[in-house]
Structures are given as structure tokens and as C-alpha cells.
C-alpha atoms as a PDB file:
ATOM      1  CA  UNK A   1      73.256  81.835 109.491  1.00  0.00           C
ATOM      2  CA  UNK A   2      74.395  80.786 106.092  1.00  0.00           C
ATOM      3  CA  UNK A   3      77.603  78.633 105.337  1.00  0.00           C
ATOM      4  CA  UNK A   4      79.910  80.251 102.936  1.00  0.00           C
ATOM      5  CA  UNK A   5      82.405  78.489 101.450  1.00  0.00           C
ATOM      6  CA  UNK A   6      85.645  80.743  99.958  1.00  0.00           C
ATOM      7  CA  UNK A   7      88.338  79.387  97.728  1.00  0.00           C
ATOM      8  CA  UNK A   8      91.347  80.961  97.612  1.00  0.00           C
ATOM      9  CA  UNK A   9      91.945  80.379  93.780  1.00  0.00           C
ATOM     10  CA  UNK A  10      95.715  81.089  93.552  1.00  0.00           C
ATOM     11  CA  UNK A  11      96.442  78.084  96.412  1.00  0.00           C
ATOM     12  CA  UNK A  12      94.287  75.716  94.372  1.00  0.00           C
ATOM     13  CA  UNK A  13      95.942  72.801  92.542  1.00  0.00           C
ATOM     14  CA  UNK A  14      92.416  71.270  91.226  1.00  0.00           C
ATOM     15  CA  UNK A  15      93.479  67.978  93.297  1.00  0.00           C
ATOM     16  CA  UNK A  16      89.913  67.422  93.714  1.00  0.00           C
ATOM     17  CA  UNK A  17      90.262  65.842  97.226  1.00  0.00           C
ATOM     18  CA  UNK A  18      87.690  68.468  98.832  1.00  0.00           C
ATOM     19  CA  UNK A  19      85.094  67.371  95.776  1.00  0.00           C
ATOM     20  CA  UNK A  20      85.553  63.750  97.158  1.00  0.00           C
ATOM     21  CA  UNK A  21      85.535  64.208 100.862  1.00  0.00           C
ATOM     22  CA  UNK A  22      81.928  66.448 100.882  1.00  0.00           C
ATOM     23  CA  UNK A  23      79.127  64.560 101.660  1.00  0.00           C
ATOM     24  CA  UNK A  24      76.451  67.171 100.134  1.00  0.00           C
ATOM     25  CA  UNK A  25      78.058  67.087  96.559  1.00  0.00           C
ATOM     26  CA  UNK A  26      78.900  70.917  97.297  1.00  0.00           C
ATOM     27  CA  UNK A  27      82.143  71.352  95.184  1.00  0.00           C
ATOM     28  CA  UNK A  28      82.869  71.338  91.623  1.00  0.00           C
ATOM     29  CA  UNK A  29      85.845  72.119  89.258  1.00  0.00           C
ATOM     30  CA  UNK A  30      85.316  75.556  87.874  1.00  0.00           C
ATOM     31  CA  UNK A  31      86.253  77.234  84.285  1.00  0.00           C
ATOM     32  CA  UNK A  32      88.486  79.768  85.485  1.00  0.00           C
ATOM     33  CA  UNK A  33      92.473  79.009  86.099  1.00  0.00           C
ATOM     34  CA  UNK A  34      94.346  80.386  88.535  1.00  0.00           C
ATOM     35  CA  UNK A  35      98.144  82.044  87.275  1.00  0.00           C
ATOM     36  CA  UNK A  36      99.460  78.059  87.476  1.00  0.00           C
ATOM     37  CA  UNK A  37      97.033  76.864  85.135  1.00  0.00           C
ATOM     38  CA  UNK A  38      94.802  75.162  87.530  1.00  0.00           C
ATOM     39  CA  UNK A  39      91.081  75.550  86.851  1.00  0.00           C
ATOM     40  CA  UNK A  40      89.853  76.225  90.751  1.00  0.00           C
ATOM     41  CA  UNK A  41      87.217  74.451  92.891  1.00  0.00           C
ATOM     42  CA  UNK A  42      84.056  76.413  93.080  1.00  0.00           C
ATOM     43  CA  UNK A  43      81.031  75.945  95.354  1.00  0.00           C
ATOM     44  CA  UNK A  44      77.891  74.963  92.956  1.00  0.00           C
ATOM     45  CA  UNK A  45      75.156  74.398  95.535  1.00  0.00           C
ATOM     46  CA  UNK A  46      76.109  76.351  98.442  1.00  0.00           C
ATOM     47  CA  UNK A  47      72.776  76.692  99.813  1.00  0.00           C
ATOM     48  CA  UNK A  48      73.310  72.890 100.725  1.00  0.00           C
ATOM     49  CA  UNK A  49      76.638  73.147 102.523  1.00  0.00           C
ATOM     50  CA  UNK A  50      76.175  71.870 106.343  1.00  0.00           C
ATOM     51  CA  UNK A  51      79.248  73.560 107.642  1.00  0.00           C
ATOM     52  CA  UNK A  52      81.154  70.281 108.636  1.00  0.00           C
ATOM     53  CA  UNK A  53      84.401  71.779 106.725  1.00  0.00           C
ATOM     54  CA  UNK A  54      85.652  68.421 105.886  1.00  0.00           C
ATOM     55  CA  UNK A  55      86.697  70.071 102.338  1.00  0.00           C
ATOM     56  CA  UNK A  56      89.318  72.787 104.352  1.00  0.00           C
ATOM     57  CA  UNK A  57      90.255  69.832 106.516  1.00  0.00           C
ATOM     58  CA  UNK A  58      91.504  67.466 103.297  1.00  0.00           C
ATOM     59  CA  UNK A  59      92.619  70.473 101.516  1.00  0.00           C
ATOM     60  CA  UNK A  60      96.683  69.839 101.429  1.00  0.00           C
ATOM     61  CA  UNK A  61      97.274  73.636 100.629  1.00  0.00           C
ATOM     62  CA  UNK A  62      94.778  75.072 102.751  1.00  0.00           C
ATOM     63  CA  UNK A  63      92.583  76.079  99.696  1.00  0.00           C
ATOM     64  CA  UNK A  64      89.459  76.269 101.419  1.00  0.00           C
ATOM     65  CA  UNK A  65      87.467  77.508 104.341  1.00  0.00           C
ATOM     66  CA  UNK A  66      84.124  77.158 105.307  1.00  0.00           C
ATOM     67  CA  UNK A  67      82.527  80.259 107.851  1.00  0.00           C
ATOM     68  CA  UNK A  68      79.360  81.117 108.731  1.00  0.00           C
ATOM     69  CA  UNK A  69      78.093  84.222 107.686  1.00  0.00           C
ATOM     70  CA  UNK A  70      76.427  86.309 109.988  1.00  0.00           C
END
């Protein structure tokens, strides 16, 4: 099973905690901005996401979450 990481781009402030907090240097601010202006987290190397979910667990508007995909 893969991990699959899904932003929800309209919650996103571009706070950048979840870029801090992941210890495979998953996350990266994206081009695109959301209806507030922010430009949204987006998952660059997904393959090498481990599933911990430490980015949905420091996310302060639940931004984030990490599933596995069957």
C-alpha cells in the first residue's frame, strides 16, 4: 500500500509547520493559491512518505491527512 498525502488547499495558510515537522523532506510550498491568497503545501516526493502523519498532526487547521491507499 502506498501513502497518499491530500491537502485540502482552501484550509491551507502556507504556515509551513508540516514542511518542518516531516522527517522525509516530503512537503513543499506549491505555485497555486488558494481563494485567501495562500500558495498551498503540496507533496513533491510522495513516493518517500512513511505514513507517520506528523504533518496532519502539526497542521493547526487540519490541512492535511495522510491515508494509505489501497
Amino acid at each position: 500500500m502506498m501513502p497518499k498525502i491530500h491537502v485540502f488547499g482552501e484550509k491551507c495558510k502556507s504556515c509551513g509547520l508540516c514542511i518542518e515537522v516531516c522527517p522525509k523532506k516530503v512537503l513543499a510550498v506549491g505555485d497555486k493559491a488558494n481563494s485567501k491568497g495562500y500558495y498551498t503545501i503540496i507533496a513533491v516526493e510522495e513516493d518517500k512518505c512513511v505514513s507517520c502523519a506528523l504533518c496532519a498532526l502539526m497542521c493547526p487547521d487540519i490541512a492535511l491527512e495522510v491515508y494509505k491507499e489501497s
